[in-house]
Protein backbone atom coordinates (compact mmCIF):
# COMPACT_ATOMS: atom_id res chain seq x y z
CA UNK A 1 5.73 124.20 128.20
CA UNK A 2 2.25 123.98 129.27
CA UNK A 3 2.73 121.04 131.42
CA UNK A 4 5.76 122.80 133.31
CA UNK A 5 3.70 126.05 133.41
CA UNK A 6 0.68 123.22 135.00
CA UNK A 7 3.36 121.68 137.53
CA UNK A 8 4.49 124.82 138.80
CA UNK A 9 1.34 126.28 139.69
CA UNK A 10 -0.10 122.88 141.39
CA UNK A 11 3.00 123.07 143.47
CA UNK A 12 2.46 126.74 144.19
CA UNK A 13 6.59 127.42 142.68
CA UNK A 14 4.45 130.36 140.69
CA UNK A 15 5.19 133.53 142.16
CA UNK A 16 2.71 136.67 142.05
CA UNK A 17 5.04 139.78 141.63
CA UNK A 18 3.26 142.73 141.18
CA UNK A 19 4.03 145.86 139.54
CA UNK A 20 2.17 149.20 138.43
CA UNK A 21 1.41 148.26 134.45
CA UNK A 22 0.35 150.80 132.09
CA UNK A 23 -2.20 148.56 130.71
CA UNK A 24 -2.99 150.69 127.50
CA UNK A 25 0.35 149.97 126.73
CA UNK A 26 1.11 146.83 127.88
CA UNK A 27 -2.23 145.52 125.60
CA UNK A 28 -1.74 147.52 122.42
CA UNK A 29 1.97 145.71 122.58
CA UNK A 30 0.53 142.60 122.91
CA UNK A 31 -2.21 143.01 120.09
CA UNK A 32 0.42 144.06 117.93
CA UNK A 33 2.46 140.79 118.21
CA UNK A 34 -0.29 138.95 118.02
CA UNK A 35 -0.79 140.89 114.54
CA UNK A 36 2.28 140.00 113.62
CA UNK A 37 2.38 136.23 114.74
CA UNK A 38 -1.09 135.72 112.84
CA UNK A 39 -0.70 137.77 109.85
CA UNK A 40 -3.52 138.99 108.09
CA UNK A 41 -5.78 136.13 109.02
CA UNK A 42 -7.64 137.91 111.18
CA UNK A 43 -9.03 141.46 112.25
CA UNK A 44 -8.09 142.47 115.81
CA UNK A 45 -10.36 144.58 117.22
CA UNK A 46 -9.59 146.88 120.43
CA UNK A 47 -12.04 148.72 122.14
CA UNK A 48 -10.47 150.55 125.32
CA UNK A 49 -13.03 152.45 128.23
CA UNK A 50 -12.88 153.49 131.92
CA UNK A 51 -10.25 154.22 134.03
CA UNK A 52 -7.64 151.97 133.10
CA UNK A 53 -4.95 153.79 135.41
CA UNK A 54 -3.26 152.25 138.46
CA UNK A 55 -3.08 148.76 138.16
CA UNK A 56 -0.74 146.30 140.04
CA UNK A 57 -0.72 143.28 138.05
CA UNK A 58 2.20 140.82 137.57
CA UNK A 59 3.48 141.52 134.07
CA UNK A 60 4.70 137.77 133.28
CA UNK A 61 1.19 135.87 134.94
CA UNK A 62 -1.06 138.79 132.82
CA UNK A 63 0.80 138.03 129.33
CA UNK A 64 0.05 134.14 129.77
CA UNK A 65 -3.50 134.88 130.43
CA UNK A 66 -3.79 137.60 127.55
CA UNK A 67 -1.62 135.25 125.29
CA UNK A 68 -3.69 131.77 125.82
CA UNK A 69 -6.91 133.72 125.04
CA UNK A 70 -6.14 135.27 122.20
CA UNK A 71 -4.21 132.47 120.29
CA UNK A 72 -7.52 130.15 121.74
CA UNK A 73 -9.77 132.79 119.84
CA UNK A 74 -7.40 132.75 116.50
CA UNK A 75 -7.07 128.95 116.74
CA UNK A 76 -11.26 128.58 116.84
CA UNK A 77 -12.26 130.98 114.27
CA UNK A 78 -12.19 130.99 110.85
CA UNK A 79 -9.78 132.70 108.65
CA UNK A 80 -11.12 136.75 108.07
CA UNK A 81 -12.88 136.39 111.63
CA UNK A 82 -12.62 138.97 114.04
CA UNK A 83 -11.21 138.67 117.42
CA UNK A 84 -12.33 141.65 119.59
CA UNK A 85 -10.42 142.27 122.74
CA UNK A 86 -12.38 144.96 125.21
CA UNK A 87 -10.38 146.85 128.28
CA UNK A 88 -12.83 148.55 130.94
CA UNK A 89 -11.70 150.31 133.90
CA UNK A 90 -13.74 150.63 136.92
CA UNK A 91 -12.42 151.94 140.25
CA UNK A 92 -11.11 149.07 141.97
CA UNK A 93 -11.04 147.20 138.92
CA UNK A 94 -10.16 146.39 135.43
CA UNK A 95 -12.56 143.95 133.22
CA UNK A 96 -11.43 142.53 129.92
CA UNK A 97 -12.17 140.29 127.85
CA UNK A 98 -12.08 138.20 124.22
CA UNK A 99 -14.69 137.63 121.88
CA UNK A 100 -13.97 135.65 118.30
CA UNK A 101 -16.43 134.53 115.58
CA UNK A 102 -15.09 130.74 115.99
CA UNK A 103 -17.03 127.24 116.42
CA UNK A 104 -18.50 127.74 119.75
CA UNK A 105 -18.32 125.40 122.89
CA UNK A 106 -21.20 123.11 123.68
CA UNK A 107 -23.06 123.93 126.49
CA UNK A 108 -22.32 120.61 127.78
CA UNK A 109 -18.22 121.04 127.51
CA UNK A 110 -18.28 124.36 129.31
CA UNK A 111 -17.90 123.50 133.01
CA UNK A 112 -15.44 121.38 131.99
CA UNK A 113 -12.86 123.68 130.07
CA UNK A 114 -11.56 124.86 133.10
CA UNK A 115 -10.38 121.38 134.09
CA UNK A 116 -6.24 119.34 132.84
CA UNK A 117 -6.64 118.17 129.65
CA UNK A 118 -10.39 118.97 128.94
CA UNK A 119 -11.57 120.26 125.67
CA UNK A 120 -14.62 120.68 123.73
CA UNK A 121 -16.27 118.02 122.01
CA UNK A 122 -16.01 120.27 118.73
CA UNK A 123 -12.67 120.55 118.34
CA UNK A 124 -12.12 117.67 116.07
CA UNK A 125 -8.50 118.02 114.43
CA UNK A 126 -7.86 121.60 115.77
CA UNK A 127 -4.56 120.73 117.97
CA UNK A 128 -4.48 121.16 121.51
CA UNK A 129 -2.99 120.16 125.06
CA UNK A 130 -6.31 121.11 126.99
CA UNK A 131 -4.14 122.94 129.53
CA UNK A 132 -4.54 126.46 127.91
CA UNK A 133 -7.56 127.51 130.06
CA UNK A 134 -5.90 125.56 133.08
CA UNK A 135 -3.18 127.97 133.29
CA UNK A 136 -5.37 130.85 132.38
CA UNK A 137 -7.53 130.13 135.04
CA UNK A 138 -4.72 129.53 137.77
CA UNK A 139 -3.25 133.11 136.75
CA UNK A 140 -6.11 134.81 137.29
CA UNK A 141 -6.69 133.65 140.39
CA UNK A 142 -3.29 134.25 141.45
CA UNK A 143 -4.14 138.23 140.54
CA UNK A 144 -7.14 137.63 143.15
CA UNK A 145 -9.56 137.66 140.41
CA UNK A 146 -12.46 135.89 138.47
CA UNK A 147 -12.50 133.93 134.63
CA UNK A 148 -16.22 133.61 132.50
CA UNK A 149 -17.10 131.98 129.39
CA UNK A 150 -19.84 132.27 127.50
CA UNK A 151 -20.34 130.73 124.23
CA UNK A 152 -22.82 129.57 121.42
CA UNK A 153 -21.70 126.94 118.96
CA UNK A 154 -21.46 128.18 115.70
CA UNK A 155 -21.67 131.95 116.59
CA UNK A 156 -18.41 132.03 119.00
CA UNK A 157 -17.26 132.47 122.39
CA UNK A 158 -16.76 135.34 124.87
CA UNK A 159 -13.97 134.90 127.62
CA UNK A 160 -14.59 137.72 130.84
CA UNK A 161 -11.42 138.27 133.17
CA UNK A 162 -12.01 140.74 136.20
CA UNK A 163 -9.15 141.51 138.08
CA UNK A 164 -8.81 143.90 141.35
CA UNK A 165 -6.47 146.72 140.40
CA UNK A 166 -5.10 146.74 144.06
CA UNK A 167 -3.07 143.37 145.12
CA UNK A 168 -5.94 140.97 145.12
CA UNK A 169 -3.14 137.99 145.44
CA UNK A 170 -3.55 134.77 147.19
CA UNK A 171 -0.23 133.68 148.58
């Protein structure tokens, strides 16, 4: 799936259909089923500020983003760890992100992450394609917007999406 997903968007088949979202719902859907596809093994967080109200986003491209960061931040942390996901709406934009308790990234691996079939050097048996981010990446900037990382090894990492609320698409 991943490699399709990887093919289509390097041959620009990947279409950016926007639509108004009600984000506060679309998110608190997708937390739940992520509560239900983890179980109890973790403790999802949601923390919701700002003006969160008229957003064009495409629903399909923002689900894949939301999805690979959130199963990332389950994958990497422990079993009881919390994942927190925050939603902040500014004027012309919305800013959210995903924070887990996991191993970390090594400062070294970072600028690499975004990259086919890069992971981190931690990830010993933890199975993975190294596309995840990839496709994360390449449906954010269809929305027009921006993907950060920050991480310390041991503590956890911290993955920043800003996204215009207008159509911010490249075409």
């Amino acid at each position: 799936d991943d490699m399709l997903q990887v093919n289509q968007i390097e041959l620009d088949k990947t279409r950016f259909q926007p639509i108004p979202l009600d984000l506060l719902q679309f998110f608190d859907n997708l937390i739940e089923e992520q509560r239900l596809t983890t179980g109890k093994n973790h403790e999802f967080i949601l923390k919701i500020a700002g003006n969160n109200h008229n957003f064009l986003g495409d629903k399909g491209l923002l689900r894949q983003i939301f999805v690979n960061l959130m199963s990332n931040a389950v994958k990497y942390s422990p079993d009881g760890g919390n994942v927190e996901f925050t939603l902040q709406g500014q004027d012309s934009q919305i800013i959210f992100s995903v924070k887990d308790e996991g191993i970390g990234i090594p400062i070294e691996d970072k600028d690499k992450l975004f990259k086919s079939f890069s992971r981190g050097s931690n990830v010993d048996t933890i199975p993975g394609t190294g596309l995840g981010l990839v496709i994360t990446k390449a449906c954010v900037e269809l929305h027009g917007g921006e993907i950060s990382l920050e991480s310390q090894v041991g503590k956890g990492t911290k993955v920043t999406v800003c996204l215009p609320k207008g159509v911010g698409s490249r075409e």
